[in-house]
Protein backbone atom coordinates (compact mmCIF):
# COMPACT_ATOMS: atom_id res chain seq x y z
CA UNK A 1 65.18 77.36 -63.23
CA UNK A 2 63.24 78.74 -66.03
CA UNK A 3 60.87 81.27 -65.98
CA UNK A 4 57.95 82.86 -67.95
CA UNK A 5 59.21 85.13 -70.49
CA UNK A 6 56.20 87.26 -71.00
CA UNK A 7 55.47 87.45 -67.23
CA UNK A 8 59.49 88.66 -66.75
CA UNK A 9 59.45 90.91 -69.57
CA UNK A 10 56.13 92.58 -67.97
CA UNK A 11 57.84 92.65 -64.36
CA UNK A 12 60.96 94.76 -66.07
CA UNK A 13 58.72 96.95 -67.73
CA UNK A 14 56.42 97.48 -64.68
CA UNK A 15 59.31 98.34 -62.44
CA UNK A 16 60.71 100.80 -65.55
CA UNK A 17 57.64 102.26 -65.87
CA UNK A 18 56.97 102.71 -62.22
CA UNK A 19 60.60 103.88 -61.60
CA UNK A 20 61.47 106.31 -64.26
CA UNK A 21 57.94 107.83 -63.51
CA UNK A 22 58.71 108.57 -60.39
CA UNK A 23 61.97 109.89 -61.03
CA UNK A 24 60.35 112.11 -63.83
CA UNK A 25 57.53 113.63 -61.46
CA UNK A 26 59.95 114.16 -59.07
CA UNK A 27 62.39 116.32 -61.67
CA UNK A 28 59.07 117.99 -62.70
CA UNK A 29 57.83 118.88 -59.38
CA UNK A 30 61.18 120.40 -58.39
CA UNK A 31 61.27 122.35 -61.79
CA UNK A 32 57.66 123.80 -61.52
CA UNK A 33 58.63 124.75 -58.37
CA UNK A 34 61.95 126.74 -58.90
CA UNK A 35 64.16 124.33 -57.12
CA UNK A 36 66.53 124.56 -60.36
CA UNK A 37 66.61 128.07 -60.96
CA UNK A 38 68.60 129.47 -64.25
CA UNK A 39 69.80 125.21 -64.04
CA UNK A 40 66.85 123.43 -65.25
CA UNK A 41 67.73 122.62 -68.75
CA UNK A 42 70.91 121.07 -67.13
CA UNK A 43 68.53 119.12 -64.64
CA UNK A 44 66.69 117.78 -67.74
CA UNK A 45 69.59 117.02 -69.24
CA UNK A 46 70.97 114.75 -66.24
CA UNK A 47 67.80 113.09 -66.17
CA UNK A 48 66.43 111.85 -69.73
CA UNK A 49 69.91 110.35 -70.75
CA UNK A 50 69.63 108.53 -66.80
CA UNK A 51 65.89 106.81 -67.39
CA UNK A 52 65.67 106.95 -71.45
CA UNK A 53 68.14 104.28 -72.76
CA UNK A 54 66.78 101.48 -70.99
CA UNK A 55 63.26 102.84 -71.07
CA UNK A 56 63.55 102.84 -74.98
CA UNK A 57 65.28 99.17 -75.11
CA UNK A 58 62.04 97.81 -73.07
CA UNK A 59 59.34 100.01 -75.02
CA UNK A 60 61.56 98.28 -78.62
CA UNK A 61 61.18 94.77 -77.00
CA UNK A 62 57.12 95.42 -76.25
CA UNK A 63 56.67 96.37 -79.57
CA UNK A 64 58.50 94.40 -81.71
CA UNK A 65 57.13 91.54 -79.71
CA UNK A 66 53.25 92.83 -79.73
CA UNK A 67 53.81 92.50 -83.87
CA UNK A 68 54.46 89.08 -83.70
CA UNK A 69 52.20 86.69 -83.90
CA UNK A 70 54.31 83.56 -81.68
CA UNK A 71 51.91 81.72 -80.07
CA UNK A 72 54.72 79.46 -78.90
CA UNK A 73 55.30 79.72 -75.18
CA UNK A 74 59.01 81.38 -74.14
CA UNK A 75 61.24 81.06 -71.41
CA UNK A 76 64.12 82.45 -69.87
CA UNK A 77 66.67 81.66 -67.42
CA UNK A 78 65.48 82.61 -63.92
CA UNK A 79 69.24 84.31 -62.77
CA UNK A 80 68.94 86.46 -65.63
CA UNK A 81 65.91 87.58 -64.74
CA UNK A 82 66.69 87.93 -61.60
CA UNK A 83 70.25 89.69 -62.10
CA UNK A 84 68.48 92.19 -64.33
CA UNK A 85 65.67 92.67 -62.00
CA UNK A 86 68.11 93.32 -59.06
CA UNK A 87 70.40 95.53 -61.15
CA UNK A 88 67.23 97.62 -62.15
CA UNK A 89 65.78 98.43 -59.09
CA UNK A 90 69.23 98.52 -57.10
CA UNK A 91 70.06 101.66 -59.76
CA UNK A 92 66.76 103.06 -59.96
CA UNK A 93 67.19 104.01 -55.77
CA UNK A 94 70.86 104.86 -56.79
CA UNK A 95 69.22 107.64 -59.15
CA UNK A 96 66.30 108.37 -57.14
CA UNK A 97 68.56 108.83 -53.67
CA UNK A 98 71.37 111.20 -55.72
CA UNK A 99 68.08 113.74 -55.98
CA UNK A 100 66.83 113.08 -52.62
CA UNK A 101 69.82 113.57 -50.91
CA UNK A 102 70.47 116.64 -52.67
CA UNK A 103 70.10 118.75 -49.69
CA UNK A 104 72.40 117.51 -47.52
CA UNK A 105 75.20 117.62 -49.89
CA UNK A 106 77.38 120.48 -49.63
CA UNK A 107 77.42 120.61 -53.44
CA UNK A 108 74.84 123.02 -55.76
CA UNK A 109 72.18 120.42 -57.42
CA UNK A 110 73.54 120.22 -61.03
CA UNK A 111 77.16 120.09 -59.86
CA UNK A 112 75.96 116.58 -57.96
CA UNK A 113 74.04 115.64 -61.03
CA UNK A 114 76.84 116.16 -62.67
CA UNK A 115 79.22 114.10 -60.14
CA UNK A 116 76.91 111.55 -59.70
CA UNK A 117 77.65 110.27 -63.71
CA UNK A 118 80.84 109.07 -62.03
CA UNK A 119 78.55 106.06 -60.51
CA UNK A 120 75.48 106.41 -62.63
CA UNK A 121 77.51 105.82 -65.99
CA UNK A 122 79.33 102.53 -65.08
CA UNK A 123 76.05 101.45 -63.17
CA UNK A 124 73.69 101.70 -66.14
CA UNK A 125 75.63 100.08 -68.50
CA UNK A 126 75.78 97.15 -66.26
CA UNK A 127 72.27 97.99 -65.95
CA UNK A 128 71.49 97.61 -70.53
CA UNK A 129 73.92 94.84 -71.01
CA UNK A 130 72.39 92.68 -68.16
CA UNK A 131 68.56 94.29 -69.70
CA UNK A 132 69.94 93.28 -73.60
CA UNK A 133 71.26 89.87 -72.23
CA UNK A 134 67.71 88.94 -70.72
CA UNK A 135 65.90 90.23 -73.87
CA UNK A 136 68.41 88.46 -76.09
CA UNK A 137 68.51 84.82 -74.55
CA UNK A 138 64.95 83.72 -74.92
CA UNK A 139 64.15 80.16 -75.66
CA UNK A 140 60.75 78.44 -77.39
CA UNK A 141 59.52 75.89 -74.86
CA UNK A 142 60.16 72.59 -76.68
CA UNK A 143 56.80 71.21 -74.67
């Protein structure tokens, strides 16, 4: 099944947006408030490289796109959508729950941050290829 292209493209973004937002007030909230101590350049360091990529893929895509001038309607395939959309938010909570949890690991913050690139690194770039795949394979509607 195919979907609307623009409509998907603004759902990914959305839930980017949204996400990495939340992720960023909730490393800047923790960092105003000393949670880091002498750490917090290693705490920013964790978390740009986690949210920026695919951030900076979308914001690309919304551009490039917004200097166009197609007036043709697009489409993509619904599972990729869907497989991206799934992958995003599924990793997103995999980020946001490695800082929540935090406190109930036995392990200092950064040394988790650190740790959790063991999951976070394989998981993302399932994350961008399924993110370049959806932004890749769009079709002009032939109607």
């Amino acid at each position: 099944m195919r979907k609307d292209w623009n409509k998907c493209k603004k759902r990914l973004a959305i839930l980017w947006f949204i996400g990495g937002g939340i992720l960023f007030f909730i490393i800047f909230l923790q960092t105003i408030f000393g949670h880091y101590g002498n750490e917090v350049r290693e705490a920013w360091e964790w978390t740009f490289p986690t949210i920026l990529p695919n951030l900076s893929l979308i914001i690309g895509v919304l551009v490039v796109d917004s200097m166009k001038n197609a007036v043709k309607k697009k489409t993509i395939d619904g599972f990729l959508f869907n497989l991206s959309f799934i992958l995003s938010i599924v990793y997103l909570l995999v980020v946001l729950l490695t800082i929540i949890l935090e406190p109930f690991s036995s392990l200092r913050t950064v040394e988790l941050m650190k740790l959790s690139n063991l999951w976070l690194g394989p998981f993302q770039g399932l994350v961008s290829a399924s993110l370049g795949a959806f932004f890749i394979r769009v079709k002009d509607d032939k109607s």
